[in-house]
N, C-alpha and C. Protein backbone atom coordinates (compact mmCIF):
# COMPACT_ATOMS: atom_id res chain seq x y z
N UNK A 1 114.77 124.59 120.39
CA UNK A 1 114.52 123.46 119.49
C UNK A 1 114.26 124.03 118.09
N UNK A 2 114.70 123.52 116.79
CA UNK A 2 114.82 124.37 115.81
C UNK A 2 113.28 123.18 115.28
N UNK A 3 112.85 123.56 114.18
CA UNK A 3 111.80 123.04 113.36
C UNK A 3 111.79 121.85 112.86
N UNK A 4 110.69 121.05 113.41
CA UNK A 4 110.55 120.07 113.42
C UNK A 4 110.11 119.36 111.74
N UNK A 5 111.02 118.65 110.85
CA UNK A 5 110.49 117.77 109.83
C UNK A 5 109.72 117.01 109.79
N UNK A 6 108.22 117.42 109.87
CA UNK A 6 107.58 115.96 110.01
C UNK A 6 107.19 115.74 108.71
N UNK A 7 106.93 114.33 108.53
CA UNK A 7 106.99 113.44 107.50
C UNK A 7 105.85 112.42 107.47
N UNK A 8 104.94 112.18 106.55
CA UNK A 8 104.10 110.89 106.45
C UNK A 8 104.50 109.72 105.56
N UNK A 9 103.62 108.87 106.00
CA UNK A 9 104.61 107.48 105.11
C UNK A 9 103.51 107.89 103.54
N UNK A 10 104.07 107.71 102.42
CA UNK A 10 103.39 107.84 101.26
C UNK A 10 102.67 106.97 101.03
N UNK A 11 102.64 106.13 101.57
CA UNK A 11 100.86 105.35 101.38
C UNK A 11 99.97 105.66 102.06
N UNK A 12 100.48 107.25 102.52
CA UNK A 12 98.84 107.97 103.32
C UNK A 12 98.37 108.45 101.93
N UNK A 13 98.98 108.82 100.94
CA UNK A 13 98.90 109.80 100.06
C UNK A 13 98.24 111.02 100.50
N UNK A 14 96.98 111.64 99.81
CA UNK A 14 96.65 112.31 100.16
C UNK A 14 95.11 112.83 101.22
N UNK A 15 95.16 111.18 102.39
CA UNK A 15 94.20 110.89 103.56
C UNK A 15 94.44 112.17 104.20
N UNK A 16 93.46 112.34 105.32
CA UNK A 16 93.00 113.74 106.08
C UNK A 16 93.80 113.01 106.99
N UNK A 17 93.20 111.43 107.64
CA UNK A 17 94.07 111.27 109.17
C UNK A 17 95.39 110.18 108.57
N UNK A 18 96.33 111.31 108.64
CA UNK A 18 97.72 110.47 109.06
C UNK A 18 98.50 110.69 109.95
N UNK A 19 99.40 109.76 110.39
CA UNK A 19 100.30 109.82 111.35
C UNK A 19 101.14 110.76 110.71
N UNK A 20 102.13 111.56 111.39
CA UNK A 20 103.36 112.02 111.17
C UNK A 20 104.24 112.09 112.32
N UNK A 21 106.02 112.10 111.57
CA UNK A 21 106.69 111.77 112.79
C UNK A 21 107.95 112.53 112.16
N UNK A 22 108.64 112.46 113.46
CA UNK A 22 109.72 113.54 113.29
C UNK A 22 111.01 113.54 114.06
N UNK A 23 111.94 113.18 113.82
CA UNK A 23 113.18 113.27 114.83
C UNK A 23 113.53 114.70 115.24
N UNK A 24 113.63 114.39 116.56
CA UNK A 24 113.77 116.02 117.22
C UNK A 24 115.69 116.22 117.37
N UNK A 25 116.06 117.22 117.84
CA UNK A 25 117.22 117.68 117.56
C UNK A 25 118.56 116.61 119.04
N UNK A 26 117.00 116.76 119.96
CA UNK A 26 117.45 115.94 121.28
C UNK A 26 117.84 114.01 121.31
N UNK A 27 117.67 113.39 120.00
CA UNK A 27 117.14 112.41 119.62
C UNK A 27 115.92 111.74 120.34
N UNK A 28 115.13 111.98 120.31
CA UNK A 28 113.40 111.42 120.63
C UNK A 28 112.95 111.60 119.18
N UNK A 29 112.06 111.10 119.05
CA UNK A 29 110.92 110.74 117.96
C UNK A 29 110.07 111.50 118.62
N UNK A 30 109.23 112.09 117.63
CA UNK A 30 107.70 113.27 117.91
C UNK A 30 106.89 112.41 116.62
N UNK A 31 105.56 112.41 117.49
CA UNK A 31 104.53 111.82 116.45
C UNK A 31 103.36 112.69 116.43
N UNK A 32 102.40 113.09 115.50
CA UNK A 32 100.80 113.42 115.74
C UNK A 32 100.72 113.05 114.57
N UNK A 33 98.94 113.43 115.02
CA UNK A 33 98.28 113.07 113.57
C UNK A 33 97.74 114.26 113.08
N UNK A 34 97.07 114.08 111.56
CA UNK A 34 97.15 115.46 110.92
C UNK A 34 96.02 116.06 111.27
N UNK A 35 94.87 115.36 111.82
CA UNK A 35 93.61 115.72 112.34
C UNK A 35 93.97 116.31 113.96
N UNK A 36 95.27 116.69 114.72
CA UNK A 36 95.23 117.28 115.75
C UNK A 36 96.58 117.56 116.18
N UNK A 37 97.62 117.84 114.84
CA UNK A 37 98.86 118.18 115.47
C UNK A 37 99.36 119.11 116.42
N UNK A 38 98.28 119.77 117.07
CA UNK A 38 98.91 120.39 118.51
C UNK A 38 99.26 119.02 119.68
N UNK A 39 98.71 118.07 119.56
CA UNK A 39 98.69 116.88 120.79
C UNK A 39 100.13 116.17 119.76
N UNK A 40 101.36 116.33 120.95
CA UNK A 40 102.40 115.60 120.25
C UNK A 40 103.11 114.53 120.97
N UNK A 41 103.07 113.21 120.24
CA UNK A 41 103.48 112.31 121.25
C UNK A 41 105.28 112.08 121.31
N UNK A 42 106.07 112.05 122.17
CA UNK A 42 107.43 111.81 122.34
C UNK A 42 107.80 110.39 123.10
N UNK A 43 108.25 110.20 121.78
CA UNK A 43 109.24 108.62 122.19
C UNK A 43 111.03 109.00 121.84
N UNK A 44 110.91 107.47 122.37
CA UNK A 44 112.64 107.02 121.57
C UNK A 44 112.48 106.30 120.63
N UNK A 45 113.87 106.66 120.16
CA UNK A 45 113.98 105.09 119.01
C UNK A 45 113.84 104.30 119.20
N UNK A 46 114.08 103.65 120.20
CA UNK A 46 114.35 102.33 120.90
C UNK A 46 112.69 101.72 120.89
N UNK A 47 112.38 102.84 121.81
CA UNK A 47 110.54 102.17 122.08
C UNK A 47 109.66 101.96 120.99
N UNK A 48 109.89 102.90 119.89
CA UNK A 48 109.02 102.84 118.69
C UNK A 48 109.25 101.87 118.06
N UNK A 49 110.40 101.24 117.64
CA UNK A 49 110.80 100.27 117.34
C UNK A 49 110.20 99.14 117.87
N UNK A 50 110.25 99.11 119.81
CA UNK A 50 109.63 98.24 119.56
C UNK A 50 108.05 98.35 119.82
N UNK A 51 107.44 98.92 119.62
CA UNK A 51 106.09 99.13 119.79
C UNK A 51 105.68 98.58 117.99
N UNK A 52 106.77 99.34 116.97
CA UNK A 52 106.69 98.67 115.58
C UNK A 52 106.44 97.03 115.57
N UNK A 53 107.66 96.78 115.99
CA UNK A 53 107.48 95.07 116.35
C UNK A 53 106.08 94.74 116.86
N UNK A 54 105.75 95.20 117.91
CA UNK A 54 104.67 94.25 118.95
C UNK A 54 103.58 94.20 117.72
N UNK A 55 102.99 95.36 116.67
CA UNK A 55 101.99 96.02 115.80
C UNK A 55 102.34 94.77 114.88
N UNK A 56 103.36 94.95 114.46
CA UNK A 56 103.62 93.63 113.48
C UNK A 56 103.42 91.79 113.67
N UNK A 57 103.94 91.89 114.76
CA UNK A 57 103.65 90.63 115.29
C UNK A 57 102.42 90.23 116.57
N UNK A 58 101.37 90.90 116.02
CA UNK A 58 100.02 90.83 116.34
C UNK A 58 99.83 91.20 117.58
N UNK A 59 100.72 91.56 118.92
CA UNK A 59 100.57 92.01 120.02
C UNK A 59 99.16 93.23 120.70
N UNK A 60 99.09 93.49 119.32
CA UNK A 60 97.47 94.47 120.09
C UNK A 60 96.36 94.49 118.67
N UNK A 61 96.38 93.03 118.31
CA UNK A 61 94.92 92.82 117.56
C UNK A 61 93.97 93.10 118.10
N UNK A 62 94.25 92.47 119.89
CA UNK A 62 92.85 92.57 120.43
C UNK A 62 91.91 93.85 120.81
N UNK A 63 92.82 94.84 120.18
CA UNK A 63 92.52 96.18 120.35
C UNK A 63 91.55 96.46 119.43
N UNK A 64 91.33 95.69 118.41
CA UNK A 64 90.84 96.17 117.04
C UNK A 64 89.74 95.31 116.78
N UNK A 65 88.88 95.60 115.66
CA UNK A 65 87.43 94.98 115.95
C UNK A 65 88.18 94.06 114.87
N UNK A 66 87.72 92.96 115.07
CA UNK A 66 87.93 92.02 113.92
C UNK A 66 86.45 91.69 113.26
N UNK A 67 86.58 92.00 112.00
CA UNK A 67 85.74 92.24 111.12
C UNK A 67 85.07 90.38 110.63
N UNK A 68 83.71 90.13 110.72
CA UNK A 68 83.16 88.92 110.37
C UNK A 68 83.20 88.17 111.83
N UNK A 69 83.53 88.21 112.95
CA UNK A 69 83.79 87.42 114.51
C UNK A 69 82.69 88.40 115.41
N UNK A 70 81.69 88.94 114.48
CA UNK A 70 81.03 89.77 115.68
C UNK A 70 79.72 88.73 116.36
């Protein structure tokens, strides 16, 4: 496997924890974050995509504290 490009989205600027992600040579997607890039997560396109979707269209709010409903 030759060297992996990973990349953050620029509205991390210059945050300690960001995601980064990376197309591998095999086509899968590689993700970590910058606070522990030895732990690397492997997807597809396909799934990230839709895991993008579900994030967007509120599918795991309930994951998250909602701020003022405590």
């Amino acid at each position: 496997m030759s060297a992996l490009d990973w990349q953050k989205s620029s509205f991390s600027g210059e945050a300690a924890n960001c995601l980064h992600i990376a197309a591998a040579d095999d086509g899968t997607v590689k993700l970590h974050e910058s606070d522990d890039p030895d732990t690397i997560v492997t997807t597809t396109p396909e799934k990230l995509r839709a895991f993008i979707l579900g994030v967007k269209a509120g599918e795991f709010d309930h994951f998250a504290e909602v701020r003022g409903e405590e």
